[in-house]
C-alpha atoms as a PDB file:
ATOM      1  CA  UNK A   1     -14.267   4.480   5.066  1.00  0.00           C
ATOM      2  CA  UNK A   2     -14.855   4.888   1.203  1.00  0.00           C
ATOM      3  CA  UNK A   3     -13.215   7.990   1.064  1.00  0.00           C
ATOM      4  CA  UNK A   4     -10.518   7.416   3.511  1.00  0.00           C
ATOM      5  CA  UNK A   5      -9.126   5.069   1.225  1.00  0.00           C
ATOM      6  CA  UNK A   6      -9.563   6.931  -2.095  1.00  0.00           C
ATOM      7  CA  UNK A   7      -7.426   9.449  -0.132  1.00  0.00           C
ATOM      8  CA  UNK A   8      -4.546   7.098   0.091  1.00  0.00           C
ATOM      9  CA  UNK A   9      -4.975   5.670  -3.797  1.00  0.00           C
ATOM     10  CA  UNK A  10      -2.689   8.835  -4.833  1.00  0.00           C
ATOM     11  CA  UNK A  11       0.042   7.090  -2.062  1.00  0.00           C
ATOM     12  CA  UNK A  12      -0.785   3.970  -3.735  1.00  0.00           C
ATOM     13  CA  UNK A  13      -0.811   4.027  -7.075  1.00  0.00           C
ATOM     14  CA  UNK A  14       2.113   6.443  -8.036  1.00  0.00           C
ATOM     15  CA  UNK A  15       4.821   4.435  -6.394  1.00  0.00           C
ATOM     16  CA  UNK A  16       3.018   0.979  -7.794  1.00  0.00           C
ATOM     17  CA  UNK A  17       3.276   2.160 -11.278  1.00  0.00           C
ATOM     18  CA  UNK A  18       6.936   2.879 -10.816  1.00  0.00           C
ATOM     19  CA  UNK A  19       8.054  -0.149  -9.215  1.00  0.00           C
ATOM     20  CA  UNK A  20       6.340  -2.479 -11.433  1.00  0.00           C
ATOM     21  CA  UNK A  21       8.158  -0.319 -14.173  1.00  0.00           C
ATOM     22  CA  UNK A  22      11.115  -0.619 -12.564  1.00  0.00           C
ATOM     23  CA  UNK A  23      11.330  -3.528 -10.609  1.00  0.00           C
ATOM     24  CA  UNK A  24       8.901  -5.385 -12.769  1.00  0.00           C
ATOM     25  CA  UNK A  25       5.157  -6.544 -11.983  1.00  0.00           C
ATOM     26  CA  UNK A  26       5.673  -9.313  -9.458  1.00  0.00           C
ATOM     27  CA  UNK A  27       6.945  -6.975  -7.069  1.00  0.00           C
ATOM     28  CA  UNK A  28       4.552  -4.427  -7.611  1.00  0.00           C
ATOM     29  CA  UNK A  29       1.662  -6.934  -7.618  1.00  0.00           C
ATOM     30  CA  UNK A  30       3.244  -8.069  -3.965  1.00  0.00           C
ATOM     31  CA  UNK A  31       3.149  -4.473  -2.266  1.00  0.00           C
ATOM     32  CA  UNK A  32      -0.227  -4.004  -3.895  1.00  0.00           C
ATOM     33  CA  UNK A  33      -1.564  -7.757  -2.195  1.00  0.00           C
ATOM     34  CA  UNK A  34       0.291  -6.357   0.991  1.00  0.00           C
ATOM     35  CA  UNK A  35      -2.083  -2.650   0.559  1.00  0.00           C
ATOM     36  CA  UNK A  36      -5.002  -4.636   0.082  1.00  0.00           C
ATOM     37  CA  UNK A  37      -5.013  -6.701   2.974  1.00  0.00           C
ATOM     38  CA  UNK A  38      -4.462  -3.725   5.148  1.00  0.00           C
ATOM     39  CA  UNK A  39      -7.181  -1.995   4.113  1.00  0.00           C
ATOM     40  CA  UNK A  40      -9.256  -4.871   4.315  1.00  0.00           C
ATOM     41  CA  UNK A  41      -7.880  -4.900   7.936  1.00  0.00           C
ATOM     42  CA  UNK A  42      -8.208  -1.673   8.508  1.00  0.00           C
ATOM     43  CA  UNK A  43     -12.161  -1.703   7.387  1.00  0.00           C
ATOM     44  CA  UNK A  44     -12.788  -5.087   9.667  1.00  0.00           C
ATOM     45  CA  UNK A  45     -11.760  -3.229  12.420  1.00  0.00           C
ATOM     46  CA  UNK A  46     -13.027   0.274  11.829  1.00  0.00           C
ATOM     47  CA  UNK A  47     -16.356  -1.819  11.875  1.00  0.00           C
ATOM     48  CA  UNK A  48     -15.841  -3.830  14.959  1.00  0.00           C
ATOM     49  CA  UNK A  49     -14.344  -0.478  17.141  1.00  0.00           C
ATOM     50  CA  UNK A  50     -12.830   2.370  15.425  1.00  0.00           C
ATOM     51  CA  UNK A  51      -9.878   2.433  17.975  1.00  0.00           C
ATOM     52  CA  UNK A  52      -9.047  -1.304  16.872  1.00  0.00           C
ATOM     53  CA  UNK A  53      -7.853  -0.128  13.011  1.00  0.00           C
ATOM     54  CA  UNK A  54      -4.495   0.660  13.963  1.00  0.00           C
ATOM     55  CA  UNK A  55      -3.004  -3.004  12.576  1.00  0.00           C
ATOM     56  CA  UNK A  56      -4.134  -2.299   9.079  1.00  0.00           C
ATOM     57  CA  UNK A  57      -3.336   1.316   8.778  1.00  0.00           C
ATOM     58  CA  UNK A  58       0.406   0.294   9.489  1.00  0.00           C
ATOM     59  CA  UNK A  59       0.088  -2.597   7.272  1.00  0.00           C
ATOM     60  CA  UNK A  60      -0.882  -0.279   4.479  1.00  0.00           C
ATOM     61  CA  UNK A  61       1.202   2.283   5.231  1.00  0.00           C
ATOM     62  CA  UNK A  62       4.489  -0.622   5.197  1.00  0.00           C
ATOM     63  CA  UNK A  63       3.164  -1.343   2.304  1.00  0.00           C
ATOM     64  CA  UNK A  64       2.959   2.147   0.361  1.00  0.00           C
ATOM     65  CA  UNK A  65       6.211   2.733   1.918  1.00  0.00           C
ATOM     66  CA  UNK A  66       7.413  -0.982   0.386  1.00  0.00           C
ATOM     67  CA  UNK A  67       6.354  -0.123  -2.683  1.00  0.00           C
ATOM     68  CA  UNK A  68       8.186   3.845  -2.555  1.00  0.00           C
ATOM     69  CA  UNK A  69      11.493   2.146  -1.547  1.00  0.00           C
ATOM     70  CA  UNK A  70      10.989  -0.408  -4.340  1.00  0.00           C
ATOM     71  CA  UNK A  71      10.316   2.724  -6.959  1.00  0.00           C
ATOM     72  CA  UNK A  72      13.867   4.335  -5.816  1.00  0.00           C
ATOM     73  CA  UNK A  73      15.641   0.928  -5.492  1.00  0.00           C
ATOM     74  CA  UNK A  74      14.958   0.011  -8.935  1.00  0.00           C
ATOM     75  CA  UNK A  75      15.345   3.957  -9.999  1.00  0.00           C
ATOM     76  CA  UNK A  76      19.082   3.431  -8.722  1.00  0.00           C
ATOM     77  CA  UNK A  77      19.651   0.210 -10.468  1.00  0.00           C
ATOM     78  CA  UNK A  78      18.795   1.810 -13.990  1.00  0.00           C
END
């Protein structure tokens, strides 16, 4: 579980830099809020029955992708 999600930070944290550079920190901060609370899905139901952590992979996975579109929206703007 630990590592599964230090895996994704690289996903994570790139594209949350840049869009809270260039979209500015409240919409970073929201895509991060979004990440969080699908890995905190993800974890509840890895530990109930691994076949149940679908929901919060594809939350987090929205959200990384959230966050990338953000990056290049904002990129485009400038």
């Amino acid at each position: 579980m630990q590592a599964n999600t230090l895996e994704q930070l690289p996903l994570v944290l790139a594209p949350l830099w840049l869009c809270a550079y260039y979209l500015g920190d409240t919409w970073a901060a929201a895509g991060a809020l979004l990440w969080c609370l699908g890995r905190i899905l993800y974890a509840l139901g890895y530990y109930r029955d691994p076949s149940k952590r679908e929901a919060g992979f594809i939350i987090g996975m929205l959200a990384c992708g959230a966050l990338v579109a953000g990056s290049v929206f904002g990129l485009l703007l400038q």
